[in-house]
Protein backbone atom coordinates (compact mmCIF):
# COMPACT_ATOMS: atom_id res chain seq x y z
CA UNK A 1 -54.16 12.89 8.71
CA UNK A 2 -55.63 13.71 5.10
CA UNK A 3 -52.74 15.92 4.18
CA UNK A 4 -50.56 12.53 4.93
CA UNK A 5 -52.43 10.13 3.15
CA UNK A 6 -52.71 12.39 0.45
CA UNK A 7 -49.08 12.82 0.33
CA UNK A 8 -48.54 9.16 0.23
CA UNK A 9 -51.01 8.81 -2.48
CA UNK A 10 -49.21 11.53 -4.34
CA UNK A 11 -45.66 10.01 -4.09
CA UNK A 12 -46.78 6.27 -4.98
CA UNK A 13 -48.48 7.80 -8.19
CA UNK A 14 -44.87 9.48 -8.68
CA UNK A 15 -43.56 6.35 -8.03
CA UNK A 16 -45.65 3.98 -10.16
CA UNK A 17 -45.02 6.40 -13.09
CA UNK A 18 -41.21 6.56 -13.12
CA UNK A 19 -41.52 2.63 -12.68
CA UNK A 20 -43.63 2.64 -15.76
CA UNK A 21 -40.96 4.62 -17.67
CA UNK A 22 -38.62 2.60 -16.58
CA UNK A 23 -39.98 -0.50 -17.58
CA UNK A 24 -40.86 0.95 -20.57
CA UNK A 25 -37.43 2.05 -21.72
CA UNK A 26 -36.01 -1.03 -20.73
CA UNK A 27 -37.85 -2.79 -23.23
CA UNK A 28 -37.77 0.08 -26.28
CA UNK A 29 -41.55 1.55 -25.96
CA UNK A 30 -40.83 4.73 -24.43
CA UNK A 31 -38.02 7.55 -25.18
CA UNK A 32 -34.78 8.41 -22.82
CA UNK A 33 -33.36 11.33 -22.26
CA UNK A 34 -29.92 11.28 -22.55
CA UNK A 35 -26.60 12.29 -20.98
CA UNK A 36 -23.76 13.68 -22.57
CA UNK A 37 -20.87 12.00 -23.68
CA UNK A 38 -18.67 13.98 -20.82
CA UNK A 39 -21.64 13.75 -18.61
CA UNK A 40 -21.11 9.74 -19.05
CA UNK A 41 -17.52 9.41 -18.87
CA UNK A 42 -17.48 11.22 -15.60
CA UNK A 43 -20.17 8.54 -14.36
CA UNK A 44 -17.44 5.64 -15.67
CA UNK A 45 -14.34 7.21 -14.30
CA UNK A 46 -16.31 7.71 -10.55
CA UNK A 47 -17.86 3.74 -10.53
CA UNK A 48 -14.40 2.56 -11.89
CA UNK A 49 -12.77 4.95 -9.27
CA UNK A 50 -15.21 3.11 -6.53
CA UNK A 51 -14.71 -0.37 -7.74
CA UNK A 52 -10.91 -0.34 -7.65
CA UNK A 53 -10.75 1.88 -3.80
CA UNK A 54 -12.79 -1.62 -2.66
CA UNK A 55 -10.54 -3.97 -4.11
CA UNK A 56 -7.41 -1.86 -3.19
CA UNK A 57 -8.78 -1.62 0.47
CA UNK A 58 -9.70 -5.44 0.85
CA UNK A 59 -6.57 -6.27 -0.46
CA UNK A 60 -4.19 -3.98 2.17
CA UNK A 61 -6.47 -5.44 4.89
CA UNK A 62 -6.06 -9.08 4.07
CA UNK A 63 -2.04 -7.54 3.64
CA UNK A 64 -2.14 -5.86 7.39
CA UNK A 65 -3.89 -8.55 8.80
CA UNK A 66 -4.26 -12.41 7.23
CA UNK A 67 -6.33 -13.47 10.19
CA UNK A 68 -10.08 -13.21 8.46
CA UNK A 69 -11.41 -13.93 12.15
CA UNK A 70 -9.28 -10.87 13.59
CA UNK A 71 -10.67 -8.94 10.46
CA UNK A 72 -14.25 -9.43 11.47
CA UNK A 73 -13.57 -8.46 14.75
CA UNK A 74 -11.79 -5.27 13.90
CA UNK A 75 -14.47 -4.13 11.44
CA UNK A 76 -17.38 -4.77 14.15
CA UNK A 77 -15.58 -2.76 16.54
CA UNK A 78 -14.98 0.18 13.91
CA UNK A 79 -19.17 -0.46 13.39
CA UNK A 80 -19.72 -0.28 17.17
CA UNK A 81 -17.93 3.10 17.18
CA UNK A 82 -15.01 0.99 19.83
CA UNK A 83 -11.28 0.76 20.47
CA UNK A 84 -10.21 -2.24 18.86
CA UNK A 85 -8.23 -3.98 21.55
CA UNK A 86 -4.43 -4.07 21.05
CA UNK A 87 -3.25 -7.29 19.22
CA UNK A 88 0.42 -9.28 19.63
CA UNK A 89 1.80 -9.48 16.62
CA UNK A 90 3.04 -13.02 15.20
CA UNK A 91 6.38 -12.19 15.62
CA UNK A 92 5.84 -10.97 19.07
CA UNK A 93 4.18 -14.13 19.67
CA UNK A 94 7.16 -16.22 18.51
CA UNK A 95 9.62 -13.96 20.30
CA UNK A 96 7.37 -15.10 23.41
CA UNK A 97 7.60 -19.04 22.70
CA UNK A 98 11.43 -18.60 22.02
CA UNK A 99 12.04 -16.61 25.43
CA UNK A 100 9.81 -19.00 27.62
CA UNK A 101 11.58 -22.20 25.70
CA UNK A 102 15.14 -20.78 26.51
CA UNK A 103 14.20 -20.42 30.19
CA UNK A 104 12.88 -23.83 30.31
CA UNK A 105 15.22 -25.64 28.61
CA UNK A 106 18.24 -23.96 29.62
CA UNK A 107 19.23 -20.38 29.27
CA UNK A 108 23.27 -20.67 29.25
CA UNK A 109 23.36 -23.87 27.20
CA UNK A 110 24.20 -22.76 23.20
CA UNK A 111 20.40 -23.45 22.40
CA UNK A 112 19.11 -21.30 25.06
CA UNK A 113 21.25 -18.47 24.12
CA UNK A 114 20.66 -18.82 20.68
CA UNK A 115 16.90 -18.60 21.51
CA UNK A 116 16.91 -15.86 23.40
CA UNK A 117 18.97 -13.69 20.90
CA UNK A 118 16.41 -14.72 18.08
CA UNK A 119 13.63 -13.88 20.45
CA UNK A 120 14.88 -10.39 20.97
CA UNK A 121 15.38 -9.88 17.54
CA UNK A 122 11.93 -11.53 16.77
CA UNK A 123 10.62 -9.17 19.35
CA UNK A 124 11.48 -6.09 17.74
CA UNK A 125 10.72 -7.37 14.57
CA UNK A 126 6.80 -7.48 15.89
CA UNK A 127 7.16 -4.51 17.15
CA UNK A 128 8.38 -3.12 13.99
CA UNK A 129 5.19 -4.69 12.12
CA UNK A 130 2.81 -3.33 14.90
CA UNK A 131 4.12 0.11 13.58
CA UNK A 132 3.87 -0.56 9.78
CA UNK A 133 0.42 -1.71 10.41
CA UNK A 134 -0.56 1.60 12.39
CA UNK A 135 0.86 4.04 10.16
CA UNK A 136 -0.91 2.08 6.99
CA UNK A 137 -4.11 2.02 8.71
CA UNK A 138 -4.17 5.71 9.52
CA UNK A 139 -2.38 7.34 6.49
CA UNK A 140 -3.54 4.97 3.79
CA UNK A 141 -7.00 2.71 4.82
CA UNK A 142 -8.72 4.99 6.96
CA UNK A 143 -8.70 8.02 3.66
CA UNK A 144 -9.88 4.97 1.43
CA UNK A 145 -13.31 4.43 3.61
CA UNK A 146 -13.57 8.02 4.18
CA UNK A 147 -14.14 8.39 0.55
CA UNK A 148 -16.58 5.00 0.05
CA UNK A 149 -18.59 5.98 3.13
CA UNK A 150 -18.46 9.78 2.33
CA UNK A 151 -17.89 10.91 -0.60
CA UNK A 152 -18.96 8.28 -2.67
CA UNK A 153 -22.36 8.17 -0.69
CA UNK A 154 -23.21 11.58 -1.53
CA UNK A 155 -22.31 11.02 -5.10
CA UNK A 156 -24.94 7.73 -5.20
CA UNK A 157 -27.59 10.05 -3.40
CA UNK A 158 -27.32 12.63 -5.99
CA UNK A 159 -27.04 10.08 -8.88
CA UNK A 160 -30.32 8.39 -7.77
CA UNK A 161 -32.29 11.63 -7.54
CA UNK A 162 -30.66 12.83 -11.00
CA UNK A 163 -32.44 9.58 -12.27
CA UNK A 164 -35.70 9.92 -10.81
CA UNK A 165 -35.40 13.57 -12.09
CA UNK A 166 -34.41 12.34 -15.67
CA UNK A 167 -37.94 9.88 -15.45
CA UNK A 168 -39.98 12.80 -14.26
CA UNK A 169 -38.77 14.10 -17.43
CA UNK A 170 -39.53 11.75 -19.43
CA UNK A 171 -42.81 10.94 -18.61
CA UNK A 172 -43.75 14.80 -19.15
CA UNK A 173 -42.38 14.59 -22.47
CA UNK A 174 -44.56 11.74 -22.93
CA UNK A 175 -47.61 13.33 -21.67
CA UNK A 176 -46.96 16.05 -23.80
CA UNK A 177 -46.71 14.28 -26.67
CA UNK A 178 -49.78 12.77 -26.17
CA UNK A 179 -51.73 15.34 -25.59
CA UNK A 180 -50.47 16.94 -28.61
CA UNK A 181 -52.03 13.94 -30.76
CA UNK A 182 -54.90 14.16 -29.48
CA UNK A 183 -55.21 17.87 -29.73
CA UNK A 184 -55.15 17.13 -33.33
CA UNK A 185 -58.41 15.34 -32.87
CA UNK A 186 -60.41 17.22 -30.92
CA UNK A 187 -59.71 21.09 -29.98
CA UNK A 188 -61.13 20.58 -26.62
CA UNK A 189 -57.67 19.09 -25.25
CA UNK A 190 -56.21 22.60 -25.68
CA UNK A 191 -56.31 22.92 -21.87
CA UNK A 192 -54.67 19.56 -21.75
CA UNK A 193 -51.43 20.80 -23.73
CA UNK A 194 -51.14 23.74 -22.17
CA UNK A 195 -50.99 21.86 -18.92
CA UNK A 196 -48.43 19.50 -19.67
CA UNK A 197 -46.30 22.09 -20.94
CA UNK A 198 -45.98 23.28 -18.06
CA UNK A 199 -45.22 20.21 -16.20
CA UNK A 200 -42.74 19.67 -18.86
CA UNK A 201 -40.94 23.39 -18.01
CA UNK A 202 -41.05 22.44 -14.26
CA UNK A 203 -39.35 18.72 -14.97
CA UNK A 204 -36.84 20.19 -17.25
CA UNK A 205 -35.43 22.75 -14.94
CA UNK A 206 -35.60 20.44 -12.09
CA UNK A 207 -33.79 18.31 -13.94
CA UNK A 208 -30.88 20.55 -15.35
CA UNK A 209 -30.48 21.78 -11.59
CA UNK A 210 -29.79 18.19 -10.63
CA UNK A 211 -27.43 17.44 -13.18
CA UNK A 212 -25.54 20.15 -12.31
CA UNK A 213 -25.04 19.29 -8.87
CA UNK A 214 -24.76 15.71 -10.21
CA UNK A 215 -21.29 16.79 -12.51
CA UNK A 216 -19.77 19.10 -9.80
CA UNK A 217 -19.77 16.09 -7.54
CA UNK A 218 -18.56 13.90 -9.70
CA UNK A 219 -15.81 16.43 -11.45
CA UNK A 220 -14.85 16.40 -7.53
CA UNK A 221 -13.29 12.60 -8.25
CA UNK A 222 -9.94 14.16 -9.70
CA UNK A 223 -9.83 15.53 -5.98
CA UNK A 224 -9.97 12.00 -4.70
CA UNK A 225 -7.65 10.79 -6.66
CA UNK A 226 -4.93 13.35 -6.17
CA UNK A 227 -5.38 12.83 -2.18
CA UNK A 228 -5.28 8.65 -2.87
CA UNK A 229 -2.15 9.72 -4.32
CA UNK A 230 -0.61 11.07 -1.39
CA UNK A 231 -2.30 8.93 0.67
CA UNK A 232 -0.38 5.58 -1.24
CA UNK A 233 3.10 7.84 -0.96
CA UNK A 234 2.25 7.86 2.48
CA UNK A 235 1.26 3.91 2.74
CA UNK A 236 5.01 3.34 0.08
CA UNK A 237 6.70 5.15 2.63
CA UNK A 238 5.99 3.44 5.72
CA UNK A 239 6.25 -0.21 3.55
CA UNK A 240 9.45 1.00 2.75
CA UNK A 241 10.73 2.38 6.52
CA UNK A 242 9.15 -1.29 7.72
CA UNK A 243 11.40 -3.59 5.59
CA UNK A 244 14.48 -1.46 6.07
CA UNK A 245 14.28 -2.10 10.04
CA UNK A 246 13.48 -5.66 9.21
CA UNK A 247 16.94 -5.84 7.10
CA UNK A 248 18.99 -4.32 10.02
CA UNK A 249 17.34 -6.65 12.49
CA UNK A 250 18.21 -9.95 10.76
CA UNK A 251 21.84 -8.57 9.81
CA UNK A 252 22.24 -7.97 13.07
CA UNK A 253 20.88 -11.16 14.52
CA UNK A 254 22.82 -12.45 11.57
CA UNK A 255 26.23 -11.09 12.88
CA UNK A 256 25.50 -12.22 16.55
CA UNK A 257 25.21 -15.27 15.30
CA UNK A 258 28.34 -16.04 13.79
CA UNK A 259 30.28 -14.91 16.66
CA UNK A 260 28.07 -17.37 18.93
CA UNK A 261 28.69 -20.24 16.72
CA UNK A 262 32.46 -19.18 16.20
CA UNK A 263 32.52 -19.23 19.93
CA UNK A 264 30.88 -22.38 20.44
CA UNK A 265 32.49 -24.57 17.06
CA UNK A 266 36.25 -22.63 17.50
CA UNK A 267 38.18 -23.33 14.66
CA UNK A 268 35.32 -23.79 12.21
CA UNK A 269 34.43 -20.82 9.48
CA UNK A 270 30.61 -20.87 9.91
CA UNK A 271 30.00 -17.98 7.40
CA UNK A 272 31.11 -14.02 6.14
CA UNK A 273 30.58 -11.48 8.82
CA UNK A 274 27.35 -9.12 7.22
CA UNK A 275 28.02 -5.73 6.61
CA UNK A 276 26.52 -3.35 8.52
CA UNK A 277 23.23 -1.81 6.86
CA UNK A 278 23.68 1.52 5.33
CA UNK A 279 22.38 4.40 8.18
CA UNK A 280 18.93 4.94 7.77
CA UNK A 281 19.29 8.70 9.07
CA UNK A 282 20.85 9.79 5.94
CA UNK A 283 18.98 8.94 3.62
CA UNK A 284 14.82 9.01 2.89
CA UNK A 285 13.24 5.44 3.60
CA UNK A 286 12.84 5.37 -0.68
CA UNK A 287 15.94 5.84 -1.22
CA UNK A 288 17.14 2.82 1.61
CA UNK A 289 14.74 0.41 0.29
CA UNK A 290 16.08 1.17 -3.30
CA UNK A 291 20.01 1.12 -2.68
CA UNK A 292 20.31 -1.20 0.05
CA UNK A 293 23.21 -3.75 -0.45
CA UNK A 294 22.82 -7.19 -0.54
CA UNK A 295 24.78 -9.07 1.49
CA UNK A 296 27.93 -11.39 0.68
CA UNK A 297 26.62 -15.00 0.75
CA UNK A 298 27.36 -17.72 3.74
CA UNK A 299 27.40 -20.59 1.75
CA UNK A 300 29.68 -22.53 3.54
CA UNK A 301 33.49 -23.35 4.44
CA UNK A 302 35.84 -20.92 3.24
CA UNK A 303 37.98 -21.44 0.35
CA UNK A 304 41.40 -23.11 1.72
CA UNK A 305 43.82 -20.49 2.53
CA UNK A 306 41.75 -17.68 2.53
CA UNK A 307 40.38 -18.25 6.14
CA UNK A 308 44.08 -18.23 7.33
CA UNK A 309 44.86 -15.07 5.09
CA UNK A 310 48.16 -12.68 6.12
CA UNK A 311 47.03 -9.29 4.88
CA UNK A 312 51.03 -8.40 6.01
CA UNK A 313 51.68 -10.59 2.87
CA UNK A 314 49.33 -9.84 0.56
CA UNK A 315 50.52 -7.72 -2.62
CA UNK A 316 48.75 -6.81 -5.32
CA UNK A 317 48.85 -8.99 -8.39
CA UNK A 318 51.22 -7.29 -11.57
CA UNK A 319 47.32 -6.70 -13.33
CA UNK A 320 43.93 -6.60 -12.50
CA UNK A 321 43.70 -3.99 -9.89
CA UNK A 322 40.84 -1.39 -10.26
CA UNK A 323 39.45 1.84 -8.65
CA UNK A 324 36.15 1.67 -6.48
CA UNK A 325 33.78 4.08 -5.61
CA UNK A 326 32.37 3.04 -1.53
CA UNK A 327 28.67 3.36 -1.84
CA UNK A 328 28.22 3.27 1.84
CA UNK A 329 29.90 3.33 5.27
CA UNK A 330 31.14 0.23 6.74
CA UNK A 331 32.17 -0.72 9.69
CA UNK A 332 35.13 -3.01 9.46
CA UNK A 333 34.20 -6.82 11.78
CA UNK A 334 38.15 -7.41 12.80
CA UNK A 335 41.21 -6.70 11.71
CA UNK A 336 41.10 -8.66 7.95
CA UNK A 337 38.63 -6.06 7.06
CA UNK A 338 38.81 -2.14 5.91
CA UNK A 339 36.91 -0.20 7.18
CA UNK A 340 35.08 2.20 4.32
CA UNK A 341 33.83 5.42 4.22
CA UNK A 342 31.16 6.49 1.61
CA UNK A 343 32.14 8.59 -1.23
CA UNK A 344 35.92 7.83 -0.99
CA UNK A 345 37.70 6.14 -3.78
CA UNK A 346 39.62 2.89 -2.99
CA UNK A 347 41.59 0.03 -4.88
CA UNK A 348 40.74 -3.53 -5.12
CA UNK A 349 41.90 -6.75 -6.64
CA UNK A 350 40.88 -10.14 -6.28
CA UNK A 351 43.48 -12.95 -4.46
CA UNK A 352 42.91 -16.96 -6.07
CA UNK A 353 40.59 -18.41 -4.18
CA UNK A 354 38.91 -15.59 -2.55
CA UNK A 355 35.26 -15.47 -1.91
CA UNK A 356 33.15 -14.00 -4.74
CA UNK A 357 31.36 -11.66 -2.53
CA UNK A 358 34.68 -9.75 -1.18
CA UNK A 359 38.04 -8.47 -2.70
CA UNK A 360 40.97 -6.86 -0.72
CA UNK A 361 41.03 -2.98 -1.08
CA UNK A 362 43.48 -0.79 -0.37
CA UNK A 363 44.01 3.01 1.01
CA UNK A 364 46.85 4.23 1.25
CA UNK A 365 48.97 2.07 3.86
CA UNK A 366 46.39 0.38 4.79
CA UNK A 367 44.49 -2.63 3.33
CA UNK A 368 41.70 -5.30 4.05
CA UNK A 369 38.77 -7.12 2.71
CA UNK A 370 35.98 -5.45 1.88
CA UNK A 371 32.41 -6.62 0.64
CA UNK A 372 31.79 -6.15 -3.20
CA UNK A 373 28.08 -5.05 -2.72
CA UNK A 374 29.37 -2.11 -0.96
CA UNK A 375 31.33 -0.52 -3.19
CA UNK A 376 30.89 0.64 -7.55
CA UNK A 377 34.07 -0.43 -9.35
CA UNK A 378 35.14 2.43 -11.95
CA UNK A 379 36.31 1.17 -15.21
């Protein structure tokens, strides 16, 4: 029992001391110790590294998930060490509404069909975000908190002790110093000098030790930041695989559409059959996102005459035909359009009236329309 009160008594006279130095430096009566100017650019570059992993991670989470109610409730179940329960999407949700609407109001009337096709592409639309949202969370969030409640932890420990080290310091140096003056006064504080010297030995040691564990850890932040690096490749690349199966949903959605309304309005030219979306297989999801076409536009009626156009007699005009390189494979709607192959060259020319977004190419014997974001025309 008096070993631990005299312990106690020990560390609040340690404490009381470094808060005297403290207080003491903060208002200019007492000297500091300070770091070097590498020493203190490390200690920027880690709190700046800190600050801007928090505001990145808030950020994707507000990104993965808007709800802040459904944020709360994921971050006390990561707390509580639990499974956080599997959430429907919103798009899974809609697909839902749409599926139970069709059924109620009708499932072979145009409406209900309609519904039901957007509801299964709505479906797999959620289920396309449920898998963007996993893949972020475990290559891209979960390395950020690893870092802020690892890492960075131990580098806050460290830092605190370096400081409390660094006052220790201080303060001997201050002793010191005064029992230097007052040597000069009276030669019975020799004992007194010698003492403090000592203290000032042990302090200074201590304190180099801790400084140098201190700088390793904090030298250790170009480590962090070449795994956060891979980490946001990881997070760009599942982003980027995400919006690409979003694009070939709609188009495809898109392109059922059009035959349902062609169906149900015959006669009427409700808008330009989509291309298909370049094959994701072959290329990288980067490279998708990056080069993927944009589609001709539906705006509307088509231009008289060209809905009722006779490939048969179609010749090419006297000037003003070109060579095209395809950029991607495409899979020809009916028999108006060419089908194109990727890499192949083709010829193309533009008829009066024809929509912007297509021209009529040409391969050998054959010939058809073919969408202008498909295809690089060679001067």
């Amino acid at each position: 029992m008096d070993f631990n009160m005299k312990k106690l008594a020990s560390d609040a006279g340690i404490f009381f001391t470094r808060a005297v130095q403290f207080t003491e430096e903060k208002f200019g009566q007492a000297e500091k110790t300070e770091l070097d100017a590498n020493f203190e650019n490390l200690l920027a570059r880690a709190d700046s590294t800190k600050n801007w992993t928090e505001k990145i991670l808030r950020q994707t989470e507000v990104l993965l998930q808007p709800n802040p109610s459904a944020r709360v409730e994921e971050f006390l179940y990561e707390k509580l060490d639990r499974k956080v329960p599997s959430r429907v999407t919103n798009g899974e949700l809609l697909a839902q509404y749409m599926a139970e609407a069709a059924s109620e109001l009708g499932p072979t009337t145009p409406y209900g069909k309609t519904l039901i096709k957007v509801s299964e592409a709505e479906k797999r639309l959620g289920a396309a975000e449920r898998d963007f949202i996993h893949a972020a969370s475990i290559n891209f969030l979960t390395p950020l908190r690893n870092f802020l409640e690892g890492d960075w932890k131990t580098i806050s420990k460290e830092r605190r002790l370096l400081q409390n080290r660094r006052l220790d310091l201080d303060v001997c140096k201050a002793r010191l110093k005064k029992a230097k003056a007052a040597e000069a006064k009276a030669a019975l504080w020799n004992d007194e000098v010698d003492k403090s010297e000592q203290e000032l030995r042990v302090a200074q040691t201590e304190f180099d030790r801790q400084a140098e564990v201190t700088r390793l850890l904090l030298e250790g932040i170009s480590s962090t930041h070449v795994n956060h690096l891979r980490c946001l490749q990881e997070f760009v690349e599942s982003q980027t695989t995400y919006y690409a199966q979003c694009y070939r949903h709609m188009l495809d959605l898109q392109k059922q559409l059009g035959s349902s309304q062609g169906a149900i309005f015959p006669g009427t030219f409700v808008g330009t059959t989509e291309p298909a979306s370049p094959p994701l297989s072959s290329t990288s999801p980067t490279t998708a996102a990056a080069t993927m076409p944009m589609e001709p536009s539906v705006a509307g009626p088509a231009p008289p005459g060209e809905a009722a156009l006779c490939l048969e007699e179609v010749a090419p005009p006297a000037s003003g035909t070109r060579k095209a390189r395809v950029l991607y494979d495409y899979e020809a709607a009916d028999s108006s359009e060419l089908a194109l192959l990727a890499d192949e060259l083709i010829t193309v020319y533009s008829l009066p009236g024809m929509d912007p977004d297509w021209l009529i190419g040409e391969r050998g014997n054959k010939k058809g329309k073919v969408p202008v974001t498909y295809l690089e025309l060679l001067s």
